[in-house]
Protein backbone atom coordinates (compact mmCIF):
# COMPACT_ATOMS: atom_id res chain seq x y z
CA UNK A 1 -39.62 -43.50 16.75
CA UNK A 2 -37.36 -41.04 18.42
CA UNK A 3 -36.26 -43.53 21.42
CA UNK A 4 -35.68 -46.69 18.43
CA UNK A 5 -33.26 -43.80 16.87
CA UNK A 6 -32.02 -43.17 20.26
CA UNK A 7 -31.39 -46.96 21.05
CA UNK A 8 -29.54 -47.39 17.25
CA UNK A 9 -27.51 -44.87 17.90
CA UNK A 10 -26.67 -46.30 21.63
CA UNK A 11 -25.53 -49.70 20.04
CA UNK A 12 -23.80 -48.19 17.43
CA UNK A 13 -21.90 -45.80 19.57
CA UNK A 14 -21.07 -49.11 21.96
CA UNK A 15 -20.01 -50.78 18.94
CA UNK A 16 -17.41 -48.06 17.45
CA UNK A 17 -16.00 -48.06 20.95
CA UNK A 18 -15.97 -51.51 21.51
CA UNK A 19 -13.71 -51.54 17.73
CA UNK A 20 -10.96 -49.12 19.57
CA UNK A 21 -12.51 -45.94 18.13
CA UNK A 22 -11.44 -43.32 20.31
CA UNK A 23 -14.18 -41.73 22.57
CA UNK A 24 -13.07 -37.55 20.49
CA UNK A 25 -15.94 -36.28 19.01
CA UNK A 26 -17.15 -32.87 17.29
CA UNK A 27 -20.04 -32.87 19.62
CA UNK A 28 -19.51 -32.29 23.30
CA UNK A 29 -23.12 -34.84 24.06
CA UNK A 30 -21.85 -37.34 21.72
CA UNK A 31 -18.65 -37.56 23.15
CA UNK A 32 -19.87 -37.89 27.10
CA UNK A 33 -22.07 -40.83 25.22
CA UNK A 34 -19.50 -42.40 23.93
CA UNK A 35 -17.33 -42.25 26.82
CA UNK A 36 -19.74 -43.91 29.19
CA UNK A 37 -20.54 -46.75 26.37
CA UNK A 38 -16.35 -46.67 26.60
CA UNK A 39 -16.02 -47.02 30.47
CA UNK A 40 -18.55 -49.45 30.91
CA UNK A 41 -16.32 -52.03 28.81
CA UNK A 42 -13.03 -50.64 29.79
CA UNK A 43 -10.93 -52.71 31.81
CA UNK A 44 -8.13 -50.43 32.31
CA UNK A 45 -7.41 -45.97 32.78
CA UNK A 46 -5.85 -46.79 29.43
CA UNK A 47 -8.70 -47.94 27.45
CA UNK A 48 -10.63 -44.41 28.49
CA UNK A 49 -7.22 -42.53 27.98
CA UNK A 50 -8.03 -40.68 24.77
CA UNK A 51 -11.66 -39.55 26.59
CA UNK A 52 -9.96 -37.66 29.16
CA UNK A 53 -8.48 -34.10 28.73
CA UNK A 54 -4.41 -33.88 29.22
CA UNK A 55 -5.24 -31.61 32.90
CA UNK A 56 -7.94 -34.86 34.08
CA UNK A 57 -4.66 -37.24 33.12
CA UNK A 58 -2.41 -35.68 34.83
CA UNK A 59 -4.90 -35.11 37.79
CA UNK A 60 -5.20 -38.89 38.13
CA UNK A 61 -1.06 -39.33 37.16
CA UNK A 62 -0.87 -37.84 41.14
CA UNK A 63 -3.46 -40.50 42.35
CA UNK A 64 -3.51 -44.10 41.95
CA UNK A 65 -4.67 -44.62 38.74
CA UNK A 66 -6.50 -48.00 39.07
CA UNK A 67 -7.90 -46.99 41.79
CA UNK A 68 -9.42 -44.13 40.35
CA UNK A 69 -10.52 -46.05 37.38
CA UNK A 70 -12.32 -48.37 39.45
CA UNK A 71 -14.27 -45.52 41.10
CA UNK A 72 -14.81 -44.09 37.83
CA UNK A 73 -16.50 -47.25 36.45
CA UNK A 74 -18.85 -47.97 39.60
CA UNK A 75 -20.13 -43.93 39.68
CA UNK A 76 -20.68 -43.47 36.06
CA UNK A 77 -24.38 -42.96 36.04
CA UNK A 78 -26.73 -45.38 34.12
CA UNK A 79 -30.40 -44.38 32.17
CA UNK A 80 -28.82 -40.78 31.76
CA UNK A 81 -30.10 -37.97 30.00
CA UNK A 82 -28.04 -34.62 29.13
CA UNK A 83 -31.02 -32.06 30.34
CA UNK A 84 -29.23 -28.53 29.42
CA UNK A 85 -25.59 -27.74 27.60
CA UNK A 86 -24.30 -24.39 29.05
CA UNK A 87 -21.44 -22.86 26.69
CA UNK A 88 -18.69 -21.84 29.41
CA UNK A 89 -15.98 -19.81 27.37
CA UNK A 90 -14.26 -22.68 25.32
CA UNK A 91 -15.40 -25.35 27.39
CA UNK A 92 -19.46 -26.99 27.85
CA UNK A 93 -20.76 -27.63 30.65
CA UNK A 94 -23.19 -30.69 30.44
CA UNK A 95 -26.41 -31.17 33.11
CA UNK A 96 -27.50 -34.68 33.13
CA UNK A 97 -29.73 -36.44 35.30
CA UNK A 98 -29.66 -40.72 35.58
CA UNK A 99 -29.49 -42.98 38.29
CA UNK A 100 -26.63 -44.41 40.36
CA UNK A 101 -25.51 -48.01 38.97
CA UNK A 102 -25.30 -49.74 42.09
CA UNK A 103 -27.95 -48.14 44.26
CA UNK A 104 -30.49 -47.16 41.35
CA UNK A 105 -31.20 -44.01 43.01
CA UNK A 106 -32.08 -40.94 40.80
CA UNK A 107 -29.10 -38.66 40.60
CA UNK A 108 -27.53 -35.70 38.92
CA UNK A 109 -24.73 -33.89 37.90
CA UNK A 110 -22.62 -31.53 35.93
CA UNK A 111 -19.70 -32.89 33.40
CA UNK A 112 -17.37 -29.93 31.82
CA UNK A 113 -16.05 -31.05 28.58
CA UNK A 114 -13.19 -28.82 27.23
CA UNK A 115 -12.03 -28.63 23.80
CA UNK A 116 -8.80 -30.00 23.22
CA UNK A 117 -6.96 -30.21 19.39
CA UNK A 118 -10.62 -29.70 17.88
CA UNK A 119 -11.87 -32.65 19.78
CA UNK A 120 -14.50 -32.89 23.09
CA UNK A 121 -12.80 -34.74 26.01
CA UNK A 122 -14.00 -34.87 29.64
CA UNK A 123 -12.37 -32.27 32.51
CA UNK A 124 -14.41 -32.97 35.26
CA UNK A 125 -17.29 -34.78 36.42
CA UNK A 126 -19.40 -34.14 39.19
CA UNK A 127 -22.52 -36.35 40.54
CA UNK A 128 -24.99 -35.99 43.72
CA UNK A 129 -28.01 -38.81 44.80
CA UNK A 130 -31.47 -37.06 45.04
């Protein structure tokens, strides 16, 4: 029962995205979730722009953007799980374990989510292969 609730609420999350609902959320989990479901569809930085905290824009206003995009999309992890949420002042830091998209190998990571204008948006993400 609990993974049918968990697949509903995967396809509905895809869908609300998929409508141009922006990827803010009240819940720091829920917005990671929606981000990913964002990113995998996204074919520009623009499309994930209002998932990203103002400091993560401006990090990737000094790079190439599309480049960075691209690298975004083929690391975001796949069959992930958030195992722990660890309050860190204002911000959350999120430990989830998936698995790599292209290589399928089991990997995790850390994602801080800060709080910005009462809404969760991603700082910084940070993945390593077992």
């Amino acid at each position: 029962m609990l993974r049918f609730c968990a697949m509903i609420l995967g396809t509905v999350i895809l869908w609300l995205c998929a409508a141009g609902i922006s990827c803010s959320a009240n819940d720091p989990s829920e917005a990671y979730v929606k981000y990913l479901a964002t990113l995998e569809s996204a074919k520009s930085i623009k499309d994930i722009s209002s998932c990203l905290s103002s400091a993560r824009l401006k990090e990737l206003d000094m790079q190439d953007r599309e480049k960075a995009f691209k690298e975004m999309k083929s690391r975001a992890p796949v069959d992930l799980f958030i195992v722990n949420r660890i309050p860190d002042g204002k911000d959350m830091r999120l430990i989830v374990v998936g698995k790599e998209k292209l290589t399928k190998k089991e990997c995790k990571g850390s994602v801080t989510m800060v709080l910005e204008n009462g809404y969760w948006k991603i700082g910084r993400e940070f993945y390593q292969s077992k």
